[in-house]
C-alpha atoms as a PDB file:
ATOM      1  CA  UNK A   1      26.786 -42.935   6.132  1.00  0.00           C
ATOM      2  CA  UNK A   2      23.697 -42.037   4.213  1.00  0.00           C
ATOM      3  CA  UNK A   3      21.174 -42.605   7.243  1.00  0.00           C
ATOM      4  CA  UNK A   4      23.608 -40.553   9.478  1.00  0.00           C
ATOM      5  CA  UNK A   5      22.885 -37.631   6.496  1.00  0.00           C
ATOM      6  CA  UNK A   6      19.188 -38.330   6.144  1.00  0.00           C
ATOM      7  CA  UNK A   7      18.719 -38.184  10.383  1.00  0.00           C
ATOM      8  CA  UNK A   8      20.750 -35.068  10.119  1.00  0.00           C
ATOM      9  CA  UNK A   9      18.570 -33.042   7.159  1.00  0.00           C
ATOM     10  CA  UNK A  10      15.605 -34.492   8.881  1.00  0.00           C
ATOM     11  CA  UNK A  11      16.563 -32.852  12.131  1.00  0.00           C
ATOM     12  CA  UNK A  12      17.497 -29.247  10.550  1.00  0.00           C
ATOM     13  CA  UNK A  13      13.597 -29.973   8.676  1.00  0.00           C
ATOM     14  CA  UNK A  14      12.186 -30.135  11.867  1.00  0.00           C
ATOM     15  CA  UNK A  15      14.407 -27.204  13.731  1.00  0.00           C
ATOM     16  CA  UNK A  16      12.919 -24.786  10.743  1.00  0.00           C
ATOM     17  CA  UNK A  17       9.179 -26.050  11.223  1.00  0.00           C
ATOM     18  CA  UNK A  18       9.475 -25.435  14.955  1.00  0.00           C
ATOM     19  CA  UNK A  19      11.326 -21.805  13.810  1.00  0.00           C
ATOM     20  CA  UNK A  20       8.494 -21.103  11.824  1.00  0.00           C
ATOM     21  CA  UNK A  21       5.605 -22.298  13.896  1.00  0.00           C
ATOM     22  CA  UNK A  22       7.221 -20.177  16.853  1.00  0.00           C
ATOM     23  CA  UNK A  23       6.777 -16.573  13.800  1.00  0.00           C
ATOM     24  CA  UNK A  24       3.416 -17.521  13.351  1.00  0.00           C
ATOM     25  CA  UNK A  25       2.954 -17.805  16.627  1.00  0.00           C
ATOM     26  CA  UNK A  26       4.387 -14.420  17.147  1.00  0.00           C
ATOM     27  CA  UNK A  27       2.432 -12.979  13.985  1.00  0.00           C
ATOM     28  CA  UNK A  28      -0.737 -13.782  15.357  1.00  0.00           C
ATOM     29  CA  UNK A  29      -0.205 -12.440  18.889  1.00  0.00           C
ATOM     30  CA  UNK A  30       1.083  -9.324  17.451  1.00  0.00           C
ATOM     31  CA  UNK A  31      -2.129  -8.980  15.892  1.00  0.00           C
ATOM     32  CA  UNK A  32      -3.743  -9.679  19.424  1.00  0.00           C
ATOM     33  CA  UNK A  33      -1.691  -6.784  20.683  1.00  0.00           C
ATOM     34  CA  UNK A  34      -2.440  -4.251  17.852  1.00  0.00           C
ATOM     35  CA  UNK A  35      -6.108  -4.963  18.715  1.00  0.00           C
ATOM     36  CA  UNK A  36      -5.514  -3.899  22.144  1.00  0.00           C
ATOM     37  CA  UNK A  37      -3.204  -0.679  20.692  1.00  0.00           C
ATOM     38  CA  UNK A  38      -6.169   0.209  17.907  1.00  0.00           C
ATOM     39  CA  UNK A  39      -8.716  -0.089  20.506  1.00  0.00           C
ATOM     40  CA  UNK A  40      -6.649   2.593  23.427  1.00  0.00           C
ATOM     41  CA  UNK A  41      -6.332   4.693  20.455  1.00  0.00           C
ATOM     42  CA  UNK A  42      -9.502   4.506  19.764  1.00  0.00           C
ATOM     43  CA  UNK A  43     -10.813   5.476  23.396  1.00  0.00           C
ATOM     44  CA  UNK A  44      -7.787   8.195  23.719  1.00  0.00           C
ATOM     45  CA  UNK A  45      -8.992   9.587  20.367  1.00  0.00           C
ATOM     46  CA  UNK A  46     -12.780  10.107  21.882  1.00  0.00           C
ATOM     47  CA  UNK A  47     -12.344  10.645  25.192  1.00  0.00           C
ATOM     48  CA  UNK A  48     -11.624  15.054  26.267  1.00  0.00           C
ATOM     49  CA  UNK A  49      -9.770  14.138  28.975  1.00  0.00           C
ATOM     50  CA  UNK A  50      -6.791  11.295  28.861  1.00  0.00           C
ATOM     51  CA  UNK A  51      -6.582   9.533  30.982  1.00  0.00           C
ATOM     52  CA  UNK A  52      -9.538  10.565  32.917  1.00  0.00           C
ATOM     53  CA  UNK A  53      -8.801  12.556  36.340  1.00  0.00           C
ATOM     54  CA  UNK A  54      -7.815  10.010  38.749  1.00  0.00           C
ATOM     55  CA  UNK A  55      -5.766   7.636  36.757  1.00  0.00           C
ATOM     56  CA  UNK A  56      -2.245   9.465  36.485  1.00  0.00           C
ATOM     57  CA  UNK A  57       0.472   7.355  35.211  1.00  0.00           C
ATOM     58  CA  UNK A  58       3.559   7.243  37.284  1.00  0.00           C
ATOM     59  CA  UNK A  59       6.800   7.337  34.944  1.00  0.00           C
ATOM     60  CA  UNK A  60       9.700   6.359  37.253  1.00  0.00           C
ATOM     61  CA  UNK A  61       8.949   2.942  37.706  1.00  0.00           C
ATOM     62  CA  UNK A  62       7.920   1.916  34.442  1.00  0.00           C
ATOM     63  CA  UNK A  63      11.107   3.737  33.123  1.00  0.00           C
ATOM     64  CA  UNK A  64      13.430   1.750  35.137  1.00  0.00           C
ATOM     65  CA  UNK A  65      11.264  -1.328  34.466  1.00  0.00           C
ATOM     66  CA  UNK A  66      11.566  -0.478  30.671  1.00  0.00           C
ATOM     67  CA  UNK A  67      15.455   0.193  31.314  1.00  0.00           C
ATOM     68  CA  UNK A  68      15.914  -3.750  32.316  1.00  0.00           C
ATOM     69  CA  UNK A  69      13.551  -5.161  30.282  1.00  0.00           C
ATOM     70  CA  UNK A  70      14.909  -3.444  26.517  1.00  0.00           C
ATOM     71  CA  UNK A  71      19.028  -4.557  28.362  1.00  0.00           C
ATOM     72  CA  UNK A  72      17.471  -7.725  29.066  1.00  0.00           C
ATOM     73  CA  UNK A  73      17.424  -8.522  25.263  1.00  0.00           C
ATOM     74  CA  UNK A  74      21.355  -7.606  24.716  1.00  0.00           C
ATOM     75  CA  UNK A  75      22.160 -10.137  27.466  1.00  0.00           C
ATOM     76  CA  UNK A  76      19.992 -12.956  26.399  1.00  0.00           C
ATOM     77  CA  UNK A  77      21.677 -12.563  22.923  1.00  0.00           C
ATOM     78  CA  UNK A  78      25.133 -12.886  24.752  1.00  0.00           C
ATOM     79  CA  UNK A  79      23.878 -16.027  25.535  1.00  0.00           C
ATOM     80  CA  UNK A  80      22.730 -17.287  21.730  1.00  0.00           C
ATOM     81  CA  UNK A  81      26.376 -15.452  20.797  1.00  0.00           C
ATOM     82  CA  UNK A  82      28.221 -17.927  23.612  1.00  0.00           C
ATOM     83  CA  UNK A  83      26.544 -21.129  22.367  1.00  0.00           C
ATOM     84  CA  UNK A  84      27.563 -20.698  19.043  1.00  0.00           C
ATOM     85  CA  UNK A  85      31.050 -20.649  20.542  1.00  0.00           C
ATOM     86  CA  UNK A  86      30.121 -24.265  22.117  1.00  0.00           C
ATOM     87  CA  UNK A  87      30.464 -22.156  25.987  1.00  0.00           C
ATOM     88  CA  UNK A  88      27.297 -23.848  27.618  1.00  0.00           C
ATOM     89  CA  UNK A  89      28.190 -22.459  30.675  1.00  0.00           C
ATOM     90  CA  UNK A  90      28.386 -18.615  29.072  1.00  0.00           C
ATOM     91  CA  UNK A  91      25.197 -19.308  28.125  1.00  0.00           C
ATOM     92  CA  UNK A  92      24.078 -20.235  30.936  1.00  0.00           C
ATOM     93  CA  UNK A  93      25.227 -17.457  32.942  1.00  0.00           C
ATOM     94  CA  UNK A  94      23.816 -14.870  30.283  1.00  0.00           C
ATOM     95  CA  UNK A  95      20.138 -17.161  30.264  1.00  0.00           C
ATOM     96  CA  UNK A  96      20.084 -16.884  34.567  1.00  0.00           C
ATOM     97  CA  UNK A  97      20.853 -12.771  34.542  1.00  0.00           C
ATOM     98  CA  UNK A  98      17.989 -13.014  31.661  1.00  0.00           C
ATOM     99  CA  UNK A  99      15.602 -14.550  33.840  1.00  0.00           C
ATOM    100  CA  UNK A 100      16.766 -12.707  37.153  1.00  0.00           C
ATOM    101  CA  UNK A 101      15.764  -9.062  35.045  1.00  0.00           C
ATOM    102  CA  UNK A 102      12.544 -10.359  33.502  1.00  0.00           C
ATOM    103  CA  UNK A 103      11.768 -11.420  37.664  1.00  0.00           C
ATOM    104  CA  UNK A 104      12.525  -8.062  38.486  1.00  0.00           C
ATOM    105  CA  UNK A 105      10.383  -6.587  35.412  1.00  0.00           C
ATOM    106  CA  UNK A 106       7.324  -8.648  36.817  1.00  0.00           C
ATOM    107  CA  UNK A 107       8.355  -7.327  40.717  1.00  0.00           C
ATOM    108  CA  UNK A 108       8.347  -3.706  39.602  1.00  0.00           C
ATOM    109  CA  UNK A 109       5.391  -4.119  37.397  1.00  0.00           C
ATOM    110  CA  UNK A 110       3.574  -6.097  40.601  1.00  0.00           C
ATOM    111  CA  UNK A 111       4.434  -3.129  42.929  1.00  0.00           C
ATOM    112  CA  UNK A 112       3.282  -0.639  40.203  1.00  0.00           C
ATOM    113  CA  UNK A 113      -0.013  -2.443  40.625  1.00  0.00           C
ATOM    114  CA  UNK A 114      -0.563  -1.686  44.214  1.00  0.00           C
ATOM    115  CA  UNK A 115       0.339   1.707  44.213  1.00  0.00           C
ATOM    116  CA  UNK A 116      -1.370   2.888  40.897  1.00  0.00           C
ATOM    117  CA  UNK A 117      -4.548   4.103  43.376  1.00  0.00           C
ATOM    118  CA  UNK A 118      -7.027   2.781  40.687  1.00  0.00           C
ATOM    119  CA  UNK A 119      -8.338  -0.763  39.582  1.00  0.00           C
ATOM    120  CA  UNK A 120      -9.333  -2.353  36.829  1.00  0.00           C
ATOM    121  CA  UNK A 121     -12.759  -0.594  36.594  1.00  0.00           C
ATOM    122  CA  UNK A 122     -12.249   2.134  37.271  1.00  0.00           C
ATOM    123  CA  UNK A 123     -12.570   3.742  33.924  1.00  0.00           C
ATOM    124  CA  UNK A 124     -11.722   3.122  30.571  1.00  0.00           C
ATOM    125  CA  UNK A 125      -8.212   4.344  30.626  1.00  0.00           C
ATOM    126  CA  UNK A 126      -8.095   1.735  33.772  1.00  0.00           C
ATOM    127  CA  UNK A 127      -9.160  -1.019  32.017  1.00  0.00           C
ATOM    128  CA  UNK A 128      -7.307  -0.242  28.948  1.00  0.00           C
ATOM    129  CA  UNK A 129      -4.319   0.046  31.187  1.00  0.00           C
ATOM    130  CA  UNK A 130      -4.445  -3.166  32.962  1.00  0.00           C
ATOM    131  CA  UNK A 131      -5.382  -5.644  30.340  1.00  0.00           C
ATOM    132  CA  UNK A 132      -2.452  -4.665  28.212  1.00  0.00           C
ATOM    133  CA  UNK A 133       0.014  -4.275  30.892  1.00  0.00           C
ATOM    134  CA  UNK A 134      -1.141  -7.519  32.383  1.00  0.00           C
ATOM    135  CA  UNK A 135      -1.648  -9.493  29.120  1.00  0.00           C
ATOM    136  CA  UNK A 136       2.340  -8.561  28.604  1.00  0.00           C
ATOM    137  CA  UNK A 137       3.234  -9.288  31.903  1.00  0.00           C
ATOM    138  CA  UNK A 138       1.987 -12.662  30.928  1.00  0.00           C
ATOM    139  CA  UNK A 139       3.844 -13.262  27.771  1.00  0.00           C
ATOM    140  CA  UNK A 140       7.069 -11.923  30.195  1.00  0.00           C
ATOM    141  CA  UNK A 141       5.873 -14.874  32.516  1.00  0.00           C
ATOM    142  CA  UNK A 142       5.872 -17.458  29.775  1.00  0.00           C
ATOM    143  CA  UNK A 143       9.285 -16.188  28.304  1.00  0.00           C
ATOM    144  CA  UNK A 144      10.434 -17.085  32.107  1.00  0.00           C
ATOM    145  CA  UNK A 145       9.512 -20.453  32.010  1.00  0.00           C
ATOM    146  CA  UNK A 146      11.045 -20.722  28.243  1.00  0.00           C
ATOM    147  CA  UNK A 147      14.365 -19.252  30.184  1.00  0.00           C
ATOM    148  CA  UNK A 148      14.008 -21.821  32.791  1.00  0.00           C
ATOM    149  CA  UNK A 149      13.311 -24.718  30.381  1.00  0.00           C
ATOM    150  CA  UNK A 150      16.477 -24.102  28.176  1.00  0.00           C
ATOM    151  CA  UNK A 151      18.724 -23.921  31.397  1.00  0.00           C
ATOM    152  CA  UNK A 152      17.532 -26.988  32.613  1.00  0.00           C
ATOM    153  CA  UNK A 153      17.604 -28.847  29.608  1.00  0.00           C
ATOM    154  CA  UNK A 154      21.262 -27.265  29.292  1.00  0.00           C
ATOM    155  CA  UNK A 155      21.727 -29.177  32.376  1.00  0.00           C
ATOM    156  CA  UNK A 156      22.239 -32.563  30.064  1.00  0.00           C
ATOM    157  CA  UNK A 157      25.670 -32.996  28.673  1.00  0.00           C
ATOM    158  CA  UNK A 158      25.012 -32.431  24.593  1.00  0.00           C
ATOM    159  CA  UNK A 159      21.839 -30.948  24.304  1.00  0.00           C
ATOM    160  CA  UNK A 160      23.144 -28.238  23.330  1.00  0.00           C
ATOM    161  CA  UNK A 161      26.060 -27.351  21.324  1.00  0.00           C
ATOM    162  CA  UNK A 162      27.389 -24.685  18.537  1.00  0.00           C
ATOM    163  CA  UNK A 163      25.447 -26.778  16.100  1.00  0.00           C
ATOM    164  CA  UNK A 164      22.551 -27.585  18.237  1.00  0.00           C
ATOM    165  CA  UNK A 165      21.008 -24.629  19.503  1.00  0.00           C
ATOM    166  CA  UNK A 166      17.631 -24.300  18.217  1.00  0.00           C
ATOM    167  CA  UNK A 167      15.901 -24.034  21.651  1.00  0.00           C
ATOM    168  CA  UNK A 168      17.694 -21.199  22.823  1.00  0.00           C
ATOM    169  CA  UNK A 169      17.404 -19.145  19.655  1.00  0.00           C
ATOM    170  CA  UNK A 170      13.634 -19.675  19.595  1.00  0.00           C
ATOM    171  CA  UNK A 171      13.617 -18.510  23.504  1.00  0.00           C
ATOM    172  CA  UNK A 172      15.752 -15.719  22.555  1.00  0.00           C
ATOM    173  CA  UNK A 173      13.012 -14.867  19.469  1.00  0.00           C
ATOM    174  CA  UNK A 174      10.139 -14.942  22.099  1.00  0.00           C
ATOM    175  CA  UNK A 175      11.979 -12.633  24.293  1.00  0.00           C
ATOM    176  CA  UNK A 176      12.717  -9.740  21.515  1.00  0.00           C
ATOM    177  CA  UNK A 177       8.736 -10.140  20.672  1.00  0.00           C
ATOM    178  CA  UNK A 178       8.053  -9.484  24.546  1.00  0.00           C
ATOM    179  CA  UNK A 179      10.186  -6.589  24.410  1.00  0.00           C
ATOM    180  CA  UNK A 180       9.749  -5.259  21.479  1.00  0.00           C
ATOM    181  CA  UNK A 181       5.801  -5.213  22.155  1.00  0.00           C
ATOM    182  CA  UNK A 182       6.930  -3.529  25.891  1.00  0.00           C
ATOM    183  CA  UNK A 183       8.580  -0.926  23.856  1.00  0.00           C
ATOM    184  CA  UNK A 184       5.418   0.016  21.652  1.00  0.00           C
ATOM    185  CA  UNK A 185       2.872  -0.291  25.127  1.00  0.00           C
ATOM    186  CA  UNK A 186       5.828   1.923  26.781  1.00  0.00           C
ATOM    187  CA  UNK A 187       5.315   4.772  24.218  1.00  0.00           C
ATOM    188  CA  UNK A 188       1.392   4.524  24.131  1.00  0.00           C
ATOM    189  CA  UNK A 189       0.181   4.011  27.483  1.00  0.00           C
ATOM    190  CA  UNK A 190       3.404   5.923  29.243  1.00  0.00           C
ATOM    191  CA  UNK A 191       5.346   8.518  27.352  1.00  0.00           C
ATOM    192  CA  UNK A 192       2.192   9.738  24.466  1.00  0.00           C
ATOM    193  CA  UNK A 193       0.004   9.936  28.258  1.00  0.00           C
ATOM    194  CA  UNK A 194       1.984  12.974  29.041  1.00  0.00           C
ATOM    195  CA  UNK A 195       1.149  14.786  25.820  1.00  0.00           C
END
């Protein structure tokens, strides 16, 4: 009985260190991001003319792109909410309509690419716009594969349960960050573009 208890607190130890190595994980890409914010402020804030004739922003797209991207984080949490009820399938079902909207993000955001007119070098507005745009798109491409990995691993009878769910709540964390940090690139690059 009292190694069953001991394997047991170890194993809720080692859920919280992986918690908490995921944060700081988070914390210190956030502070990657607010470089890249501080630094389009920066260039917005000295430049006459933003962004510089030639480099209009389109707003449709990336407001239906935002659209599925900010619902995709209700539905992923309808997952978390269904594993707590022991439903591995519910989950599973929420994780794949997840996965299939973050796809379609990366699609849109793909397509946006090769009709924007301008490249990367463009100008500074360019450059500014595709590094951040495409340094999110890659944190949406590794929140994919963290989708992908807790369906399979769903796949094994037991790995997951209403008191075993630490995987999909730390792909679920991941996934708020990515949005959260769409939401802020959204308003700067986007909407405050038209102002």
């Amino acid at each position: 009985m009292t190694i069953a208890t001991t394997s047991e607190h170890h194993e809720e130890h080692h859920q919280d260190l992986r918690v908490w190595g995921l944060l700081t994980f988070l914390v210190s890409e956030s502070l990657m991001f607010g470089g890249f914010f501080a630094t389009y402020l920066f260039f917005r804030g000295s430049s006459e003319v933003w962004p510089p004739e030639g480099t209009e922003v389109e707003l449709l797209l990336p407001t239906i792109n935002t659209i599925i991207l900010v619902s995709s984080s209700f539905v992923i949490h309808f997952g978390d909410k269904a594993i707590k009820k022991n439903d591995v399938k519910g989950m599973q079902r929420w994780y794949i309509i997840t996965a299939i909207m973050g796809a379609i993000f990366l699609l849109g955001q793909a397509y946006e690419y090769m009709t924007l007119g301008y490249g990367l070098t463009t100008n500074v507005f360019a450059n500014c716009f595709y590094i951040m745009t495409g340094f999110h798109g890659l944190h949406v491409f590794v929140g994919l594969l963290l989708i992908l990995g807790v369906l399979q691993r769903s796949r094994r009878p037991g790995h997951y349960s209403a008191t075993k769910h630490t995987g999909i709540e730390m792909a679920e964390i991941y996934w708020h960050f990515v949005d959260i940090i769409w939401i802020v690139l959204f308003t700067l690059v986007y909407i405050l573009t038209l102002f």
